[in-house]
Protein backbone atom coordinates (compact mmCIF):
# COMPACT_ATOMS: atom_id res chain seq x y z
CA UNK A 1 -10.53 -5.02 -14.25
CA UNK A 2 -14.29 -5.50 -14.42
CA UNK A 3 -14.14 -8.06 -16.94
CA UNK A 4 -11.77 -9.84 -14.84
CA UNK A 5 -13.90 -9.75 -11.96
CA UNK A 6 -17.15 -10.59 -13.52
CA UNK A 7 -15.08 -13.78 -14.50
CA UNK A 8 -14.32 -14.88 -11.21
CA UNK A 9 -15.53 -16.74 -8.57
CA UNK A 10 -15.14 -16.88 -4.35
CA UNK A 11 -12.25 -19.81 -4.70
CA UNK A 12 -8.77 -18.97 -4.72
CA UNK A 13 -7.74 -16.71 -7.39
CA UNK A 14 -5.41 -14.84 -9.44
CA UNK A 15 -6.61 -11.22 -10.80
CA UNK A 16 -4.58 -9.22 -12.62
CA UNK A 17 -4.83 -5.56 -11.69
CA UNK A 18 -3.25 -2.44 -13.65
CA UNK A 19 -1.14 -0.89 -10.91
CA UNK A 20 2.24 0.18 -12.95
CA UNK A 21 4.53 2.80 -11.45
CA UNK A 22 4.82 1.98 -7.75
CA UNK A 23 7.54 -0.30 -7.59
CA UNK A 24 9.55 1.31 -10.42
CA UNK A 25 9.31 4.77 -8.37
CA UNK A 26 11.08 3.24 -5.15
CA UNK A 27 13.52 0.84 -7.02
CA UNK A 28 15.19 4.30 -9.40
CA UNK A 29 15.07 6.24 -5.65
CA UNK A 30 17.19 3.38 -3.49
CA UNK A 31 20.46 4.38 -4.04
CA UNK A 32 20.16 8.39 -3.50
CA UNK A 33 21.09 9.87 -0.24
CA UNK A 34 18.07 9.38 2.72
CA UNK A 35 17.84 12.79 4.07
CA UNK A 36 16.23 13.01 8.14
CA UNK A 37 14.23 15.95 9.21
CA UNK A 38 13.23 16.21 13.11
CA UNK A 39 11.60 18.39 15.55
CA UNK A 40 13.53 17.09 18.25
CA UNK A 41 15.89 14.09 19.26
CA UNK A 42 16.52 12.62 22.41
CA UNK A 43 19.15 9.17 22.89
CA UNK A 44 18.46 7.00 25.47
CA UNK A 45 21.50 4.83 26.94
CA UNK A 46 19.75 2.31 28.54
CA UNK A 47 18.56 0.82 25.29
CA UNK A 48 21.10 2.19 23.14
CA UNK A 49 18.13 3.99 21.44
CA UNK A 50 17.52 7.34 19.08
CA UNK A 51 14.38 8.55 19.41
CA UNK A 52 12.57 11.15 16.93
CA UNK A 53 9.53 13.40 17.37
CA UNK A 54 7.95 14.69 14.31
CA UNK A 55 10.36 12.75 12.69
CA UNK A 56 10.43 13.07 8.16
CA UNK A 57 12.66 10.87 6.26
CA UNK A 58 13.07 11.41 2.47
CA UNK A 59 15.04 9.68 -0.51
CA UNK A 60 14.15 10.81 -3.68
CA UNK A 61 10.50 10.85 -4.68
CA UNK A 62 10.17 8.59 -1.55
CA UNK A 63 8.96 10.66 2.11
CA UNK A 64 8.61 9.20 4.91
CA UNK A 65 6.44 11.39 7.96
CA UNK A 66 5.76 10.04 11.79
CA UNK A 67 4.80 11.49 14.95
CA UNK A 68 7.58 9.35 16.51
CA UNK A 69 10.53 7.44 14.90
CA UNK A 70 12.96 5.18 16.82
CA UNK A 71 16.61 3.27 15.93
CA UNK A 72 19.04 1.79 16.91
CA UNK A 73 21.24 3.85 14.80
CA UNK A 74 21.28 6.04 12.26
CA UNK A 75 23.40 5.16 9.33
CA UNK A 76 21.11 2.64 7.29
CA UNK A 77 23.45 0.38 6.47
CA UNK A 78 21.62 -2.18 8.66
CA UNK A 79 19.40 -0.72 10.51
CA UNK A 80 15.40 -1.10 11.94
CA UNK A 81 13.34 1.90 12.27
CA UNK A 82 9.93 2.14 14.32
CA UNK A 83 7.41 4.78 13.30
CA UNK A 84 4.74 5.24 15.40
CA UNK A 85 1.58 7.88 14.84
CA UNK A 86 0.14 9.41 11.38
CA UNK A 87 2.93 7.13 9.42
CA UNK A 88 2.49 8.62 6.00
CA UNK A 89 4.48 7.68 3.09
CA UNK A 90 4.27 8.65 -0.44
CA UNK A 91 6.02 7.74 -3.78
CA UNK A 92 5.25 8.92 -7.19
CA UNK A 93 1.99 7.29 -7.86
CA UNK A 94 1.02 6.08 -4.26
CA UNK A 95 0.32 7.29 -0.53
CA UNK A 96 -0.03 4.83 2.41
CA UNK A 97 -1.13 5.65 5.88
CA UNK A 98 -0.68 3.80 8.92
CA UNK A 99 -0.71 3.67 12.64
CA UNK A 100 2.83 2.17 12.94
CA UNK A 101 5.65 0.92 10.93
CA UNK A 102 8.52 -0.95 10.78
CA UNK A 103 11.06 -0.67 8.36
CA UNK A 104 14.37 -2.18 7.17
CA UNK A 105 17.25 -0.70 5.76
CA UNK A 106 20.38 -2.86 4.21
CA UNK A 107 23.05 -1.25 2.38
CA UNK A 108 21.37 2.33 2.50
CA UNK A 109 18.16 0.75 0.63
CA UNK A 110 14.86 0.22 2.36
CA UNK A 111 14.05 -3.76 1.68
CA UNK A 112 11.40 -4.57 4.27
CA UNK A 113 7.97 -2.26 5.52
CA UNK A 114 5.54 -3.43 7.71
CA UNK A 115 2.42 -1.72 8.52
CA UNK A 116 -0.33 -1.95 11.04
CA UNK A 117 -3.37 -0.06 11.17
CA UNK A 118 -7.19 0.24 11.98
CA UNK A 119 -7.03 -0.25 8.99
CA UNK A 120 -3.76 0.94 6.97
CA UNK A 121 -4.46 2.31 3.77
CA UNK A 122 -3.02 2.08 0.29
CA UNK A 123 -3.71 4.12 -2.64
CA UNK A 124 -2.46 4.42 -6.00
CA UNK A 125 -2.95 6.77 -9.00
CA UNK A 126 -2.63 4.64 -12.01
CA UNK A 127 -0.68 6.68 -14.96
CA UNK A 128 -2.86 7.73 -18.12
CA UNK A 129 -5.94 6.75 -16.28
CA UNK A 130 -8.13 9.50 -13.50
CA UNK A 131 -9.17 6.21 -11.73
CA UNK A 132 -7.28 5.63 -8.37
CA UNK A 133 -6.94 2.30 -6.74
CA UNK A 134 -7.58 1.62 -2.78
CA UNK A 135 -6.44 -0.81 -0.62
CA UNK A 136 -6.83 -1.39 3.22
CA UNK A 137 -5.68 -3.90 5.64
CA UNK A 138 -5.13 -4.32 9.24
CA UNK A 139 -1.75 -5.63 8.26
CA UNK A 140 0.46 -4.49 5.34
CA UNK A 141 3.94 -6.43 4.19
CA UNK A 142 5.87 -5.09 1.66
CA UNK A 143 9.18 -6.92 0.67
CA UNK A 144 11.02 -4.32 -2.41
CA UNK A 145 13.54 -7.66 -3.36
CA UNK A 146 10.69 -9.31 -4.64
CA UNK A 147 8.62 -6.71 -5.44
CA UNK A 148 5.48 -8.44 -3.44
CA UNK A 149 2.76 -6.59 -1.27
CA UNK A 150 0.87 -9.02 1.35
CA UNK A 151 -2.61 -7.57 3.24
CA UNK A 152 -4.20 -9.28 5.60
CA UNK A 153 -6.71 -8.93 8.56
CA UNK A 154 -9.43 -7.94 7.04
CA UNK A 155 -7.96 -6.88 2.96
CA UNK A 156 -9.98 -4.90 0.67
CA UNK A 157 -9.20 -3.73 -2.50
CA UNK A 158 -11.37 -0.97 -4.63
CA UNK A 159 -11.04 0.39 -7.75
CA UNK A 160 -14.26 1.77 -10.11
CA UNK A 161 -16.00 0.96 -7.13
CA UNK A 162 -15.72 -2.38 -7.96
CA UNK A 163 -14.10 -4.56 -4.65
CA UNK A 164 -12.38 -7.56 -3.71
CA UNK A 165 -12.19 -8.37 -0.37
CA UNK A 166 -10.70 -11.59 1.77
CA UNK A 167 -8.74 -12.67 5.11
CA UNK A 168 -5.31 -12.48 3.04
CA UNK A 169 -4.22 -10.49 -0.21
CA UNK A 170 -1.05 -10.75 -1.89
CA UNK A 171 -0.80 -8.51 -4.90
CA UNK A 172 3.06 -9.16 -6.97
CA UNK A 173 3.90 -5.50 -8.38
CA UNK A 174 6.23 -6.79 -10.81
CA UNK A 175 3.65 -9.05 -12.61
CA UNK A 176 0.80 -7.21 -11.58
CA UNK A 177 -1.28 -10.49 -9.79
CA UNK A 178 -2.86 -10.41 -7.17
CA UNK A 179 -3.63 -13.74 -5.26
CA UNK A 180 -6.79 -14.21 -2.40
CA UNK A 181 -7.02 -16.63 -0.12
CA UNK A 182 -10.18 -17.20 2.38
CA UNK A 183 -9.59 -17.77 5.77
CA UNK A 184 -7.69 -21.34 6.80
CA UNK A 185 -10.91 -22.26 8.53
CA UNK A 186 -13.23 -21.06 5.51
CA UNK A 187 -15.28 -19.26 7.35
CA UNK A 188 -14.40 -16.44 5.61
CA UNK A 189 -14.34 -16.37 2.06
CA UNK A 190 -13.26 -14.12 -0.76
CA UNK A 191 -15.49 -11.70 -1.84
CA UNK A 192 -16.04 -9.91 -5.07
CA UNK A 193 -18.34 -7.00 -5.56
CA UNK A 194 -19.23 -5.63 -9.08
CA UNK A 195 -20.90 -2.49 -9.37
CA UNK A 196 -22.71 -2.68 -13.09
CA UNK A 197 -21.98 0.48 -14.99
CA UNK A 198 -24.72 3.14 -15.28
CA UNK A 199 -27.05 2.79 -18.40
CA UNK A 200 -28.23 5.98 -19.77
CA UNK A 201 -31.46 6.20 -21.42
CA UNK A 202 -31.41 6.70 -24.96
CA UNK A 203 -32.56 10.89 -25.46
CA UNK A 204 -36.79 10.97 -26.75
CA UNK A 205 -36.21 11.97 -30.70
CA UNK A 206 -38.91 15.32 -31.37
CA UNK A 207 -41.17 13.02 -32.92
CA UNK A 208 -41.88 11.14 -30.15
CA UNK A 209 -42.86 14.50 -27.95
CA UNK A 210 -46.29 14.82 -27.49
């Protein structure tokens, strides 16, 4: 990724970044059973509402934790679900945090998430390396049809300690791309930040000591 970096400039881009795993983790967990975990559960008529304090969902490698969770029902066939408060969800290579949530489910599969936070966080441990990746946005989109992860509001992205950082991110997991945009008024353009690597100092040989 530093390479790619150093070859870049503040236009509109396309990087590619090493992120393998994440979407392959959720896709092979869709179609196992979604298993709901609650301290307590109230229904409110009025709105035809379930409501869910210290609400966990899990499917597979997939968990899903809130202080409060709220649908419309409860079968996920087709349903929306509201998480609200210390949304935490983790797959088998990444864990995202978030102040709220909302997420789809069609056919017992979760399709849409959207996340909001100040800021909502993203991070992956890339397989075979010790190096984790970082994202954080105000605003996180994730669509699993097409495999495609939007940030915006203020996107970052670190890895190495090496950043990118612009109004709007959109990183595709399935070809591993991620595309930056400035700001539609430019006033706010991408940025790239490359930390050189440390040199050492070649050792003194014993002829050279004094």
């Amino acid at each position: 990724m530093i390479d790619a970096l150093k070859s870049m400039n503040t236009r509109p881009l396309l990087l590619l970044l090493l992120l393998p795993g994440f979407a392959v983790s959720q896709t092979s967990d869709l179609r196992l059973p979604i298993t709901l975990a609650a301290d307590s559960t109230d229904y409110d008529g009025k709105s035809s509402m379930m409501m869910f304090q210290g609400l966990r969902l899990s499917q597979g490698t997939t968990n899903i934790e809130a202080d409060e969770g709220r649908a419309s029902k409860i079968d996920f066939e087709d349903s929306v679900w509201h998480f609200t408060g210390n949304v935490v969800i983790d797959v088998d290579a990444g864990h995202i945090e978030s102040e709220s949530a909302v997420l789809t489910f069609t056919d017992t599969q979760l399709r849409l998430a959207i996340l909001e936070g100040s800021p909502a966080t993203f991070e992956l441990n890339r397989p075979g390396s010790e190096e984790t990746t970082y994202a954080q946005a105000g605003k996180l989109k994730y669509n699993l049809d097409t495999g495609i992860v939007e940030f915006s509001d203020d996107a970052i992205i670190t890895e190495g300690g090496n950043q990118i950082s612009s109004s709007f991110l959109m990183y595709n997991i399935i070809e591993q791309r991620i595309n930056a945009q400035s700001s539609p008024d430019g006033s706010e353009k991408v940025k790239i930040t490359v930390i050189p690597e440390a040199v050492t100092a070649p050792e003194a040989a014993e002829d050279d000591v004094p």
